[in-house]
C-alpha atoms as a PDB file:
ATOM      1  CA  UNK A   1       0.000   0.000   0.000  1.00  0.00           C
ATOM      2  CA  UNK A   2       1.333   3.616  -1.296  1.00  0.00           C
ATOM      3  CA  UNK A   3      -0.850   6.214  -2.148  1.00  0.00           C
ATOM      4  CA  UNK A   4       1.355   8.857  -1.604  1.00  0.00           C
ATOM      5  CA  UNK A   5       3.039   7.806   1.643  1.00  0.00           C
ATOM      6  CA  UNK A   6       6.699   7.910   2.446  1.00  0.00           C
ATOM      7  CA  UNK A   7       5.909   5.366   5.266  1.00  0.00           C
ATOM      8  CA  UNK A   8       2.685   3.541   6.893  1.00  0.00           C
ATOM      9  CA  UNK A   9       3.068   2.165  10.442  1.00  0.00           C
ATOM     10  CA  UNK A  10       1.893  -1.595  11.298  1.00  0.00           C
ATOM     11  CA  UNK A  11      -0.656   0.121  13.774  1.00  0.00           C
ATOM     12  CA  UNK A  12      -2.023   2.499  10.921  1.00  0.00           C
ATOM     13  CA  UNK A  13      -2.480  -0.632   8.529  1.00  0.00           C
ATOM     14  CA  UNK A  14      -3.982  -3.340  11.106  1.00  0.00           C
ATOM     15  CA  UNK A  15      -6.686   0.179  11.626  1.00  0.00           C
ATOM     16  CA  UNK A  16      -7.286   0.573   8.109  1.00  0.00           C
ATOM     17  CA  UNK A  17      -7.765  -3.624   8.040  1.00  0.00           C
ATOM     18  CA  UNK A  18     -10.028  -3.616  10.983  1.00  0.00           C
ATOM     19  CA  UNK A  19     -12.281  -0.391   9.369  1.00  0.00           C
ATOM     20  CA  UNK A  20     -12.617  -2.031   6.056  1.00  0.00           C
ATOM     21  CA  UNK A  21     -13.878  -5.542   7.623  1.00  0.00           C
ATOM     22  CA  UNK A  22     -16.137  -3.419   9.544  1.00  0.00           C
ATOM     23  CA  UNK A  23     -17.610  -1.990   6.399  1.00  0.00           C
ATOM     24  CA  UNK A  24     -17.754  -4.950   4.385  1.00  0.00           C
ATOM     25  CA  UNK A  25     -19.677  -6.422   7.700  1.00  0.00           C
ATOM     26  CA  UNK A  26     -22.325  -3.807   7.317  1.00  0.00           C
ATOM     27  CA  UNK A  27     -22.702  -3.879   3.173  1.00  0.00           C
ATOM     28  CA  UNK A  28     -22.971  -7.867   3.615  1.00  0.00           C
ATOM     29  CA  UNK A  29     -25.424  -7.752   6.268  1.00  0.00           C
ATOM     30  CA  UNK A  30     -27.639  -5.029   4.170  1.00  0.00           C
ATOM     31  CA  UNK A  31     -27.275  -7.084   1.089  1.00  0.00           C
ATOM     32  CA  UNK A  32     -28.709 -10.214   2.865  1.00  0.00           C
ATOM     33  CA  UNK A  33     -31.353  -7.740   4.358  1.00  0.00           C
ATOM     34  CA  UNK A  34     -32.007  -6.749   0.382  1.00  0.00           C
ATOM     35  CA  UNK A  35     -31.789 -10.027  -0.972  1.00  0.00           C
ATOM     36  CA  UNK A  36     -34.625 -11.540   2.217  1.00  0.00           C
ATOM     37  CA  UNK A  37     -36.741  -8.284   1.964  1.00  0.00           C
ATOM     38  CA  UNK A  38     -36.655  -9.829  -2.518  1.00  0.00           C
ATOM     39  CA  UNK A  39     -38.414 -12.940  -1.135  1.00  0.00           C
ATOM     40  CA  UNK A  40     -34.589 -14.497  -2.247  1.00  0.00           C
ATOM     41  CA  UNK A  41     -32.005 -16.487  -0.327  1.00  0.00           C
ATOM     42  CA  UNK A  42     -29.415 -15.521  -2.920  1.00  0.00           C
ATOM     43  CA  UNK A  43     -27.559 -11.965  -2.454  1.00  0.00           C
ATOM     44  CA  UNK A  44     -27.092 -10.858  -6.193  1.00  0.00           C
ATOM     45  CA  UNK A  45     -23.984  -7.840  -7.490  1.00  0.00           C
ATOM     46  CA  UNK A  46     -26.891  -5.534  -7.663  1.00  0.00           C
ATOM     47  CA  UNK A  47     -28.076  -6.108  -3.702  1.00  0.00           C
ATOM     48  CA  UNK A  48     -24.336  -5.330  -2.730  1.00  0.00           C
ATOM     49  CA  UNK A  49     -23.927  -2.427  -4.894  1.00  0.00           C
ATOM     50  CA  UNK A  50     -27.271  -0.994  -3.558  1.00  0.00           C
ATOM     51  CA  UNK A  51     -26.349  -1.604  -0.312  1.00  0.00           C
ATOM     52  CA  UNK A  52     -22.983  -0.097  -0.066  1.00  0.00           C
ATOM     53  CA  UNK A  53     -24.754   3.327  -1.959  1.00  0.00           C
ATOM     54  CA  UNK A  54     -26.600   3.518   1.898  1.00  0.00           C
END
Protein backbone atom coordinates (compact mmCIF):
# COMPACT_ATOMS: atom_id res chain seq x y z
CA UNK A 1 0.00 0.00 0.00
CA UNK A 2 1.33 3.62 -1.30
CA UNK A 3 -0.85 6.21 -2.15
CA UNK A 4 1.35 8.86 -1.60
CA UNK A 5 3.04 7.81 1.64
CA UNK A 6 6.70 7.91 2.45
CA UNK A 7 5.91 5.37 5.27
CA UNK A 8 2.69 3.54 6.89
CA UNK A 9 3.07 2.16 10.44
CA UNK A 10 1.89 -1.59 11.30
CA UNK A 11 -0.66 0.12 13.77
CA UNK A 12 -2.02 2.50 10.92
CA UNK A 13 -2.48 -0.63 8.53
CA UNK A 14 -3.98 -3.34 11.11
CA UNK A 15 -6.69 0.18 11.63
CA UNK A 16 -7.29 0.57 8.11
CA UNK A 17 -7.77 -3.62 8.04
CA UNK A 18 -10.03 -3.62 10.98
CA UNK A 19 -12.28 -0.39 9.37
CA UNK A 20 -12.62 -2.03 6.06
CA UNK A 21 -13.88 -5.54 7.62
CA UNK A 22 -16.14 -3.42 9.54
CA UNK A 23 -17.61 -1.99 6.40
CA UNK A 24 -17.75 -4.95 4.38
CA UNK A 25 -19.68 -6.42 7.70
CA UNK A 26 -22.32 -3.81 7.32
CA UNK A 27 -22.70 -3.88 3.17
CA UNK A 28 -22.97 -7.87 3.62
CA UNK A 29 -25.42 -7.75 6.27
CA UNK A 30 -27.64 -5.03 4.17
CA UNK A 31 -27.27 -7.08 1.09
CA UNK A 32 -28.71 -10.21 2.86
CA UNK A 33 -31.35 -7.74 4.36
CA UNK A 34 -32.01 -6.75 0.38
CA UNK A 35 -31.79 -10.03 -0.97
CA UNK A 36 -34.62 -11.54 2.22
CA UNK A 37 -36.74 -8.28 1.96
CA UNK A 38 -36.65 -9.83 -2.52
CA UNK A 39 -38.41 -12.94 -1.14
CA UNK A 40 -34.59 -14.50 -2.25
CA UNK A 41 -32.01 -16.49 -0.33
CA UNK A 42 -29.41 -15.52 -2.92
CA UNK A 43 -27.56 -11.97 -2.45
CA UNK A 44 -27.09 -10.86 -6.19
CA UNK A 45 -23.98 -7.84 -7.49
CA UNK A 46 -26.89 -5.53 -7.66
CA UNK A 47 -28.08 -6.11 -3.70
CA UNK A 48 -24.34 -5.33 -2.73
CA UNK A 49 -23.93 -2.43 -4.89
CA UNK A 50 -27.27 -0.99 -3.56
CA UNK A 51 -26.35 -1.60 -0.31
CA UNK A 52 -22.98 -0.10 -0.07
CA UNK A 53 -24.75 3.33 -1.96
CA UNK A 54 -26.60 3.52 1.90
Amino acid sequence: MNQGAKRVSADALEKFEQILNEIAEEIAQRSWDIAKHSGRKTIHDDDIKLAARN
